[in-house]
C-alpha atoms as a PDB file:
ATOM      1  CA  UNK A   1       0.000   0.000   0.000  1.00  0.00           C
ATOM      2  CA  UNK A   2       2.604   2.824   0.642  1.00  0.00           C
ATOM      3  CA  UNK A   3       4.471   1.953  -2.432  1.00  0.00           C
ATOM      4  CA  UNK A   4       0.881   2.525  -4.273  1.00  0.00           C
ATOM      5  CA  UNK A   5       0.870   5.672  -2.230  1.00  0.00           C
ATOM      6  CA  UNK A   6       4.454   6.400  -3.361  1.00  0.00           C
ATOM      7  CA  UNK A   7       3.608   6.378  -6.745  1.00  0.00           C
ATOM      8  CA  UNK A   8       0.800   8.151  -6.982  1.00  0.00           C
ATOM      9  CA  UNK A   9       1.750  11.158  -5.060  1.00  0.00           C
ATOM     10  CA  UNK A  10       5.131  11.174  -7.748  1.00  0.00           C
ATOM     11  CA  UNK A  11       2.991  11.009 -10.325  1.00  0.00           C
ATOM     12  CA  UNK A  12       0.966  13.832  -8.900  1.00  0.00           C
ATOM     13  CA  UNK A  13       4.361  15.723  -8.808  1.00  0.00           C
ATOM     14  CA  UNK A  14       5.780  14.669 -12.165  1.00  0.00           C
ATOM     15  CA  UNK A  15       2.091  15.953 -14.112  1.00  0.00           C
ATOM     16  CA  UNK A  16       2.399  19.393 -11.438  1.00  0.00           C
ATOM     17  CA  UNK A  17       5.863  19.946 -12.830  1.00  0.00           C
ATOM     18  CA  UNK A  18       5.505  19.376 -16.451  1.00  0.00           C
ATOM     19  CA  UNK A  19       2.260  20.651 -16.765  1.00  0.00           C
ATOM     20  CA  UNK A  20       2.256  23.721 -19.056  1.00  0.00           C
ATOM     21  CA  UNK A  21       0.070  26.743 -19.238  1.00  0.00           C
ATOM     22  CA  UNK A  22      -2.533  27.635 -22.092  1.00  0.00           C
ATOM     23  CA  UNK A  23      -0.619  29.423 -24.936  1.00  0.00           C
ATOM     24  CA  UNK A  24      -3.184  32.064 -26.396  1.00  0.00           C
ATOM     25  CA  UNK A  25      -2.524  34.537 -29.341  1.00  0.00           C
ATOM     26  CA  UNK A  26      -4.140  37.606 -28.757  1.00  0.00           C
ATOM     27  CA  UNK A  27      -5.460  39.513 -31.419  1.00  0.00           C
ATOM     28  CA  UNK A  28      -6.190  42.960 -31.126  1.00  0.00           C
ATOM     29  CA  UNK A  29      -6.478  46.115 -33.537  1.00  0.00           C
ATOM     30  CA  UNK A  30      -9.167  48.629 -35.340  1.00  0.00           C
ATOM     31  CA  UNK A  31     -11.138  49.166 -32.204  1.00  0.00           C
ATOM     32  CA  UNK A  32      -9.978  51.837 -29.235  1.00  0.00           C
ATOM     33  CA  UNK A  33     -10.020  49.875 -26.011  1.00  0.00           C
ATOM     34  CA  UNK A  34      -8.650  50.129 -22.301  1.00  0.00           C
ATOM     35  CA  UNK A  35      -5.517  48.467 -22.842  1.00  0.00           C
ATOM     36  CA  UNK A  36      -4.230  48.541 -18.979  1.00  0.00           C
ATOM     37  CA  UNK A  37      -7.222  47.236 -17.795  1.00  0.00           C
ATOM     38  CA  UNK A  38      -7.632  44.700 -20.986  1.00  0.00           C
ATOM     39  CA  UNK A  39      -3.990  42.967 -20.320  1.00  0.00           C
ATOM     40  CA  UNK A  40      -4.500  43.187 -16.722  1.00  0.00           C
ATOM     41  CA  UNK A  41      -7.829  40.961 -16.953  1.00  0.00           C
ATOM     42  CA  UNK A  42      -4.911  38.398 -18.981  1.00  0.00           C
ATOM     43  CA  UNK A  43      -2.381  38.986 -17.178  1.00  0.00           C
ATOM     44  CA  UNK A  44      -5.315  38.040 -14.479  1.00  0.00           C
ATOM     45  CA  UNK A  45      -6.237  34.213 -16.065  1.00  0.00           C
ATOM     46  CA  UNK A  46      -4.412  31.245 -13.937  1.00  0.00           C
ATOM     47  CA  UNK A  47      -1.997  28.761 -15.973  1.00  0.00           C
ATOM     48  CA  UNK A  48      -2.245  31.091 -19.105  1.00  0.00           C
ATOM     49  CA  UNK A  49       0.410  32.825 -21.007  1.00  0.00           C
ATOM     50  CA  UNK A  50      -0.605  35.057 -23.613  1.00  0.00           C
ATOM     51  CA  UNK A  51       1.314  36.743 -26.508  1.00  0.00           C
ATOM     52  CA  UNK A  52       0.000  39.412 -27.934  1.00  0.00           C
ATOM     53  CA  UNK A  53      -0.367  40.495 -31.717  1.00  0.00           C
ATOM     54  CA  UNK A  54      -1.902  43.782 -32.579  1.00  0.00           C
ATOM     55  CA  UNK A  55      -3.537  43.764 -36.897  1.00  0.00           C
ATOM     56  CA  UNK A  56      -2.179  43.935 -39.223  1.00  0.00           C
ATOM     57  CA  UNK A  57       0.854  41.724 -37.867  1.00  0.00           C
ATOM     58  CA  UNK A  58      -1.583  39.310 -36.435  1.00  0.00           C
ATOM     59  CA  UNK A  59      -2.980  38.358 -39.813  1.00  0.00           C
ATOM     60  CA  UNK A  60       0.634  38.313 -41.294  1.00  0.00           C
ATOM     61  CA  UNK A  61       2.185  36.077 -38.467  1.00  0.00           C
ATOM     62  CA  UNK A  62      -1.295  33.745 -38.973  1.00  0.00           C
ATOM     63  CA  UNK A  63      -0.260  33.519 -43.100  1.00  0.00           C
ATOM     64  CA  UNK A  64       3.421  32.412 -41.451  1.00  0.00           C
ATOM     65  CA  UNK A  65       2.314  29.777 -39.499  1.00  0.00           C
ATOM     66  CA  UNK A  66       2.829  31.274 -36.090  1.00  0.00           C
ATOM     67  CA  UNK A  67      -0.556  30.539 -35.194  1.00  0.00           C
ATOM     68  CA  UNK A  68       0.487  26.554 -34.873  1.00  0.00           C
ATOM     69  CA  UNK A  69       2.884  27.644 -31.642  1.00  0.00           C
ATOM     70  CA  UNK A  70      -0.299  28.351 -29.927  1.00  0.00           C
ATOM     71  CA  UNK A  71      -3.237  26.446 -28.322  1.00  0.00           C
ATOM     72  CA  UNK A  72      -6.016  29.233 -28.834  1.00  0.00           C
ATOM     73  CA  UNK A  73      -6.441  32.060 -30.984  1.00  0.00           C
ATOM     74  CA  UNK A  74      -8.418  34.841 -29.153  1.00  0.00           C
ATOM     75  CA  UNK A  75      -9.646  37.741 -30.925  1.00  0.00           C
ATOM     76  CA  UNK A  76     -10.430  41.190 -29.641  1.00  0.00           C
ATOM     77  CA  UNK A  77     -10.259  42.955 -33.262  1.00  0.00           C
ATOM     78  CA  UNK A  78     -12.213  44.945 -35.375  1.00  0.00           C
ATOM     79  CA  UNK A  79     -10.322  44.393 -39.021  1.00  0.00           C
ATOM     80  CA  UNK A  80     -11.267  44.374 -42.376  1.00  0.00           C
ATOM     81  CA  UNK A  81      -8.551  44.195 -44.294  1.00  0.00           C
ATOM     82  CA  UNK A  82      -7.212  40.802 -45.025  1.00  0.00           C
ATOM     83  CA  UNK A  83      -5.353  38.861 -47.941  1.00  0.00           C
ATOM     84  CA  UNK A  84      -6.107  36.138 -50.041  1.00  0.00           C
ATOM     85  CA  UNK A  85      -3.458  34.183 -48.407  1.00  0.00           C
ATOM     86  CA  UNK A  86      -4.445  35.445 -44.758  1.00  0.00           C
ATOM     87  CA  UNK A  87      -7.878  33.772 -45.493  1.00  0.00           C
ATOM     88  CA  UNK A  88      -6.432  30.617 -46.717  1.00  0.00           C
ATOM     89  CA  UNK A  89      -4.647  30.304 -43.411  1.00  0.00           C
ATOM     90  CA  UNK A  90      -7.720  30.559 -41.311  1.00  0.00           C
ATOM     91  CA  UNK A  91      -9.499  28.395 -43.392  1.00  0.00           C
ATOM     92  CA  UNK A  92      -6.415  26.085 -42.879  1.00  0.00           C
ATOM     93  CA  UNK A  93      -6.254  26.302 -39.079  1.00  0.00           C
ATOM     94  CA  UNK A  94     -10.092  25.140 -38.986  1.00  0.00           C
ATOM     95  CA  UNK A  95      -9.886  22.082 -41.039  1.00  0.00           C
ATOM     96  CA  UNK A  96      -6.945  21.293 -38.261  1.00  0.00           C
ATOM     97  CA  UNK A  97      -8.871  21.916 -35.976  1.00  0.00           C
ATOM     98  CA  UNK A  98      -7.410  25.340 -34.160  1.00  0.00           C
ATOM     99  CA  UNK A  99      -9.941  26.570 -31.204  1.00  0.00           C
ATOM    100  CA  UNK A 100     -11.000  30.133 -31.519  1.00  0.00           C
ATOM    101  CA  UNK A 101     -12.542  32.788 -28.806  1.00  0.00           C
ATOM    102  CA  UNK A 102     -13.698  36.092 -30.391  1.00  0.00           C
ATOM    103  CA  UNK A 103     -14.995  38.806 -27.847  1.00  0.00           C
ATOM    104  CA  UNK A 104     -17.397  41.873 -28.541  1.00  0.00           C
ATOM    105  CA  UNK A 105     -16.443  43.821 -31.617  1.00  0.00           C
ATOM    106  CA  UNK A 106     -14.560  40.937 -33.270  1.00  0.00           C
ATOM    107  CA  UNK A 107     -18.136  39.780 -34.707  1.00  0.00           C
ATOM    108  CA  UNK A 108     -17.756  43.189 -36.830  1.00  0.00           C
ATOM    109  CA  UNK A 109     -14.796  42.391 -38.434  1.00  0.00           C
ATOM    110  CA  UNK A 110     -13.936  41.500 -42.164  1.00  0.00           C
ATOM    111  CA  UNK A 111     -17.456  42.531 -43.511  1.00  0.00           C
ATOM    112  CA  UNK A 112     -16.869  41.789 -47.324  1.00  0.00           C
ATOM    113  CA  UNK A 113     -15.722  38.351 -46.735  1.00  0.00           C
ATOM    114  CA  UNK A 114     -18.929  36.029 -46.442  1.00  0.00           C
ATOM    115  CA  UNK A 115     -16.377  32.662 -45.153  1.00  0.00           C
ATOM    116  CA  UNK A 116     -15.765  34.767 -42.170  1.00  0.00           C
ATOM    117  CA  UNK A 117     -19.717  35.003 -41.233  1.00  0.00           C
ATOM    118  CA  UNK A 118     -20.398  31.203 -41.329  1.00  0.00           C
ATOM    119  CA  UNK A 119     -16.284  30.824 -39.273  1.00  0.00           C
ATOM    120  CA  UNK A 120     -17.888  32.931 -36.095  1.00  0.00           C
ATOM    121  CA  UNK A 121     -21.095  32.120 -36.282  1.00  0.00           C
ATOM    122  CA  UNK A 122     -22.863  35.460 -36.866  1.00  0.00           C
ATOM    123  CA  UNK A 123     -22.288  38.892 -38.441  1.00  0.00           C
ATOM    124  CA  UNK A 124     -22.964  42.749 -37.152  1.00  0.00           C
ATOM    125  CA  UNK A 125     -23.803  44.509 -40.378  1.00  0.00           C
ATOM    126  CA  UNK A 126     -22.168  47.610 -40.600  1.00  0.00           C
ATOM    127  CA  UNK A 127     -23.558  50.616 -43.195  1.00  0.00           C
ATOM    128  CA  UNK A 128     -22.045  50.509 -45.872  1.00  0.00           C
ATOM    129  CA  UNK A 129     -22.990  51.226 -49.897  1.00  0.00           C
ATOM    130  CA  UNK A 130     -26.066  49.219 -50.958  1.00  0.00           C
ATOM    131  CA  UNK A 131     -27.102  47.853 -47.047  1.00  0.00           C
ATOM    132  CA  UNK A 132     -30.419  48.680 -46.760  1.00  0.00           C
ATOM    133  CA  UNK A 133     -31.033  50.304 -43.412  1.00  0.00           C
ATOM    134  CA  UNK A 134     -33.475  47.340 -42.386  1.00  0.00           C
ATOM    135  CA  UNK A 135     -30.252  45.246 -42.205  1.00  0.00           C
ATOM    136  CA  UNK A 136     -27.216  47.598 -40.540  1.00  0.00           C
ATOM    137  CA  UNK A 137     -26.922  46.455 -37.069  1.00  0.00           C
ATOM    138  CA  UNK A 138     -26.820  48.804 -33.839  1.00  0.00           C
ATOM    139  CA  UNK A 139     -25.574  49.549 -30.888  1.00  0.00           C
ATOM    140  CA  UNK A 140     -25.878  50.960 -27.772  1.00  0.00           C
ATOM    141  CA  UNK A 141     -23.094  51.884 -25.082  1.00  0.00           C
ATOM    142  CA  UNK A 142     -22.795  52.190 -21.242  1.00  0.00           C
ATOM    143  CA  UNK A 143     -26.300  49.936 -20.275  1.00  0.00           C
ATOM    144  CA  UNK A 144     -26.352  47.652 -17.940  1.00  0.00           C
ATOM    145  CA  UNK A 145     -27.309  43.929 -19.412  1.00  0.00           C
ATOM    146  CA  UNK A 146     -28.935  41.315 -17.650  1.00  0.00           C
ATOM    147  CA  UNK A 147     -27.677  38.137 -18.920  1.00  0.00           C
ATOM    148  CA  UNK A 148     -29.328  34.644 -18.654  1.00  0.00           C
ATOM    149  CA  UNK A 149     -27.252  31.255 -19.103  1.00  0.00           C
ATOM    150  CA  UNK A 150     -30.152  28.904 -21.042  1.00  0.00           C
ATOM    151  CA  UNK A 151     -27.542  25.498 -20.903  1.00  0.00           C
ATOM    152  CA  UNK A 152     -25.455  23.873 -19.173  1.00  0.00           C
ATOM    153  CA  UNK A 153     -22.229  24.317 -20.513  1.00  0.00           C
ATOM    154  CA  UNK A 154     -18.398  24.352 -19.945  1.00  0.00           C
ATOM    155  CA  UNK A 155     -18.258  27.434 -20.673  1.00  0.00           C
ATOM    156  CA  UNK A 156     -21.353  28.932 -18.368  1.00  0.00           C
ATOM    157  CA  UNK A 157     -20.618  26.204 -15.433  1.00  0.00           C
ATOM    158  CA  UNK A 158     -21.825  28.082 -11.923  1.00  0.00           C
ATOM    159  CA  UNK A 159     -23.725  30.791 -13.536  1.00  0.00           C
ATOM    160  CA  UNK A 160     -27.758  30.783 -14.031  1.00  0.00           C
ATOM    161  CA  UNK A 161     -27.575  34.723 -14.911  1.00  0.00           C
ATOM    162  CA  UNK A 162     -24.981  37.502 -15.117  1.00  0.00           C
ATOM    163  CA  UNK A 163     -24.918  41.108 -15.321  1.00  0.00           C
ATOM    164  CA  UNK A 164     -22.869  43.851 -16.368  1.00  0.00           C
ATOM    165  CA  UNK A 165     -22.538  47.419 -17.366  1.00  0.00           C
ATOM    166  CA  UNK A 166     -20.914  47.072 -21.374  1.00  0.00           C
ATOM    167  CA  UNK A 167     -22.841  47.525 -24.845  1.00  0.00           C
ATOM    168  CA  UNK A 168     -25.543  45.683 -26.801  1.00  0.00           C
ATOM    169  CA  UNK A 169     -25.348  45.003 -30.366  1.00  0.00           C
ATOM    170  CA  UNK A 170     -29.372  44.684 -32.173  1.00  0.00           C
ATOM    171  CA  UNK A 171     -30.225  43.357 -35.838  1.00  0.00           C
ATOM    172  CA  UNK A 172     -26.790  41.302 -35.728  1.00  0.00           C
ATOM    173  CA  UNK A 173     -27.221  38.194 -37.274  1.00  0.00           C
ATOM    174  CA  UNK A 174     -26.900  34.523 -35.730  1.00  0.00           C
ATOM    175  CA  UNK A 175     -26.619  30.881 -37.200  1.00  0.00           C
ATOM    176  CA  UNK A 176     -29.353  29.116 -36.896  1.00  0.00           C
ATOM    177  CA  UNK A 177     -26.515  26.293 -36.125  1.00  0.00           C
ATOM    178  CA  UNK A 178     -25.070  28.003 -33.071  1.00  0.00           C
ATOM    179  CA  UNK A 179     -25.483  26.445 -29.068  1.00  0.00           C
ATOM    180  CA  UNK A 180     -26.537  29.231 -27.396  1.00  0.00           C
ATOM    181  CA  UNK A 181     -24.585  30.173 -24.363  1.00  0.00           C
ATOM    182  CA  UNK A 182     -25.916  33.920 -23.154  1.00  0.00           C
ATOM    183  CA  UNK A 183     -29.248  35.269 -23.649  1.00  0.00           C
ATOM    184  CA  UNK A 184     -30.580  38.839 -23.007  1.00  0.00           C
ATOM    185  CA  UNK A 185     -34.560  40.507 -23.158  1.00  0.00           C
ATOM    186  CA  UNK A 186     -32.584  43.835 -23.062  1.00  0.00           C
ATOM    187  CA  UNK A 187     -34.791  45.661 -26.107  1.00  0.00           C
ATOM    188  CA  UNK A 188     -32.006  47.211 -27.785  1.00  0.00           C
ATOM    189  CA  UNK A 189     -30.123  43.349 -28.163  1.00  0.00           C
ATOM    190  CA  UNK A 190     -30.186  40.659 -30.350  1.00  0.00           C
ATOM    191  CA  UNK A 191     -31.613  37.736 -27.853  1.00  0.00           C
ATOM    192  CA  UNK A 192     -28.563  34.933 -28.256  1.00  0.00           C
ATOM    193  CA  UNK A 193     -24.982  37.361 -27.177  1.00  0.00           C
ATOM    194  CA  UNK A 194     -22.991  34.449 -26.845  1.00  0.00           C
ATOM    195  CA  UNK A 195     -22.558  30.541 -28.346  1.00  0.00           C
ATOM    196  CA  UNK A 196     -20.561  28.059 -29.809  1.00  0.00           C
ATOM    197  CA  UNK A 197     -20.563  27.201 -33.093  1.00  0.00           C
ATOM    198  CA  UNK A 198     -18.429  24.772 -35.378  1.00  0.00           C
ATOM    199  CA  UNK A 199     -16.276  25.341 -38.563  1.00  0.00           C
ATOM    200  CA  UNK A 200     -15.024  22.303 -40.264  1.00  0.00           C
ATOM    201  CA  UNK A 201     -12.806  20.774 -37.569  1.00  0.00           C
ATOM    202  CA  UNK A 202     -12.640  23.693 -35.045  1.00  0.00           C
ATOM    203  CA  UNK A 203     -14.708  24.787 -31.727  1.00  0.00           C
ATOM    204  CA  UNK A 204     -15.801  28.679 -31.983  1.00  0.00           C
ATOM    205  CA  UNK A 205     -16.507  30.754 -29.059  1.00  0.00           C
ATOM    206  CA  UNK A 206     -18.168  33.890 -29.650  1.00  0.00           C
ATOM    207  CA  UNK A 207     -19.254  36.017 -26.176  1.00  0.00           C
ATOM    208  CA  UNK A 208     -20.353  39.739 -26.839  1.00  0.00           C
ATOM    209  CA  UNK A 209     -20.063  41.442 -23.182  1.00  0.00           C
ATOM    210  CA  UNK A 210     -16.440  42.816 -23.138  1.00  0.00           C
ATOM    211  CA  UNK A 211     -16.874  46.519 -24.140  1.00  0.00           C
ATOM    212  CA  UNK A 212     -14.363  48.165 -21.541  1.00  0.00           C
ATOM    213  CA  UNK A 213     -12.679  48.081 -18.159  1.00  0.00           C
ATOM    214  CA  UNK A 214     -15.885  48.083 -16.387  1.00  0.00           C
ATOM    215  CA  UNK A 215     -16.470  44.420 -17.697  1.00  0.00           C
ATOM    216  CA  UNK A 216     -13.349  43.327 -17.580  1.00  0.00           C
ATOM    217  CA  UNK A 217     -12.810  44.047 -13.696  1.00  0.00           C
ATOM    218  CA  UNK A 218     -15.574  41.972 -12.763  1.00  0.00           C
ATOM    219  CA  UNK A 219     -14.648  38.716 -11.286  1.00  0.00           C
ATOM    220  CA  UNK A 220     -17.789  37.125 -13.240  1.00  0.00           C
ATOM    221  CA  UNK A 221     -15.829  38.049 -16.622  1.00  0.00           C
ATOM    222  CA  UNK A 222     -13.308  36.959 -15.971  1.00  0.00           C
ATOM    223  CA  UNK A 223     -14.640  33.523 -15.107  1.00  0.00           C
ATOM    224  CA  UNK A 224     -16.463  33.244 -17.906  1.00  0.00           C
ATOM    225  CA  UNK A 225     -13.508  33.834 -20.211  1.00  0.00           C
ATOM    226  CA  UNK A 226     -11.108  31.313 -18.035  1.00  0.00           C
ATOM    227  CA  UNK A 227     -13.520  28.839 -18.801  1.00  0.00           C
ATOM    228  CA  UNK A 228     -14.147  29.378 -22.035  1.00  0.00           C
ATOM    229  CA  UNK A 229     -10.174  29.501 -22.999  1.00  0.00           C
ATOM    230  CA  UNK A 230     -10.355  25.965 -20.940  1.00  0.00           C
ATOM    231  CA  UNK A 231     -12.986  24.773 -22.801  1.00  0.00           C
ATOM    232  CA  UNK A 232     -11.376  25.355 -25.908  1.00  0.00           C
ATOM    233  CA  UNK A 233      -8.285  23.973 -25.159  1.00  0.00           C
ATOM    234  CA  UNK A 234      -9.616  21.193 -23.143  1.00  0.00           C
ATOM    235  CA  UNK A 235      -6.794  18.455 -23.213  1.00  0.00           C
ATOM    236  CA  UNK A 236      -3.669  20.411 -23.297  1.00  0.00           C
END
């Protein structure tokens, strides 16, 4: 018995030491933010080391391959413009199977490349020459949002409802194909503000709240984003 109890308790110490923390790439750029408080709430995660790429290097280092020296790609960009090749290579990373997390404004990004609509899950439809005004999405700043979890799920485990003071996008669309993971009856919203979808091979997170240090101060927040980068990386 204590040479069972031996062994366990080294092999308790040998997966403690050689355990490794979550890589992420974190993508920012197009969209003013509070950076102190942003890379505090990272520098905040447990067993996560993040390096961060600002657009347009991120989409660059992503044609390179730098994107395989990572275990998530998280995305906190607003970006439109994007190569031929820079497509390819997120295209490529899904069929392998590459995780991604996209926060708030990232759902607004690349809004002349259709691929990139059916990748997150959803689209906020910006104005723009021949949208008809019965499709541009909205917004509305500095409300406070009353969030309801509607599964269980990884990514929502110990929450039934959360609230904070951020923005609400309305007239965004959503896949029909999405799981839900936040819901909101706030009348200037879209009902479903956060869910998981799938592209070929890959698990998407998409969670709207995230607008500015207010959010990202909030111990709830940051829960919610540990788990989902632990979700998404579930394994490694």
């Amino acid at each position: 018995m204590r040479l069972i109890l031996t062994f366990a308790v080294s092999l308790l110490v040998y997966f403690s030491l050689n355990a490794r923390p979550v890589k992420i790439m974190l993508v920012t750029g197009g969209h003013s933010f509070d950076t102190l408080q942003f890379f505090q709430l990272f520098d905040s995660l447990e067993d996560v080391d993040y390096t961060h790429f600002p657009q347009p290097e991120a989409n660059r280092a992503i044609a390179r391959g730098e994107a395989q020296h990572f275990d998530v790609l998280v995305f906190y960009d607003m970006w439109e413009d994007i190569s031929e090749a820079e497509k390819q290579a997120y295209l490529d990373l899904t069929k392998e199977g590459k995780p991604f997390l996209f926060l708030h404004h990232a759902l607004v990004s690349y809004q002349n490349w259709p691929r990139f609509e059916k990748l997150i899950g959803g689209k906020y439809v910006q104005k723009g020459k021949g949208v008809a005004v019965s499709e541009q999405s909205t917004y509305e700043h500095d409300v406070w949002v009353f969030i309801q979890v509607p599964h269980n799920h990884p990514v929502t485990k110990g929450f039934s409802s959360l609230h904070f003071f951020d923005e609400v996008y309305g007239n965004f669309r959503v896949s029909e194909n999405v799981i839900p993971l936040l819901t909101t009856t706030h009348p200037k919203s879209e009902k479903i503000i956060g869910w998981e979808n799938h592209f070929n091979a890959s698990k998407i997170i998409y969670l709207q709240p995230g607008h500015d240090y207010r959010t990202y101060e909030t111990e709830d927040y940051r829960r919610l984003l540990l788990q989902a980068v632990r979700y998404l990386t579930d394994g490694k």
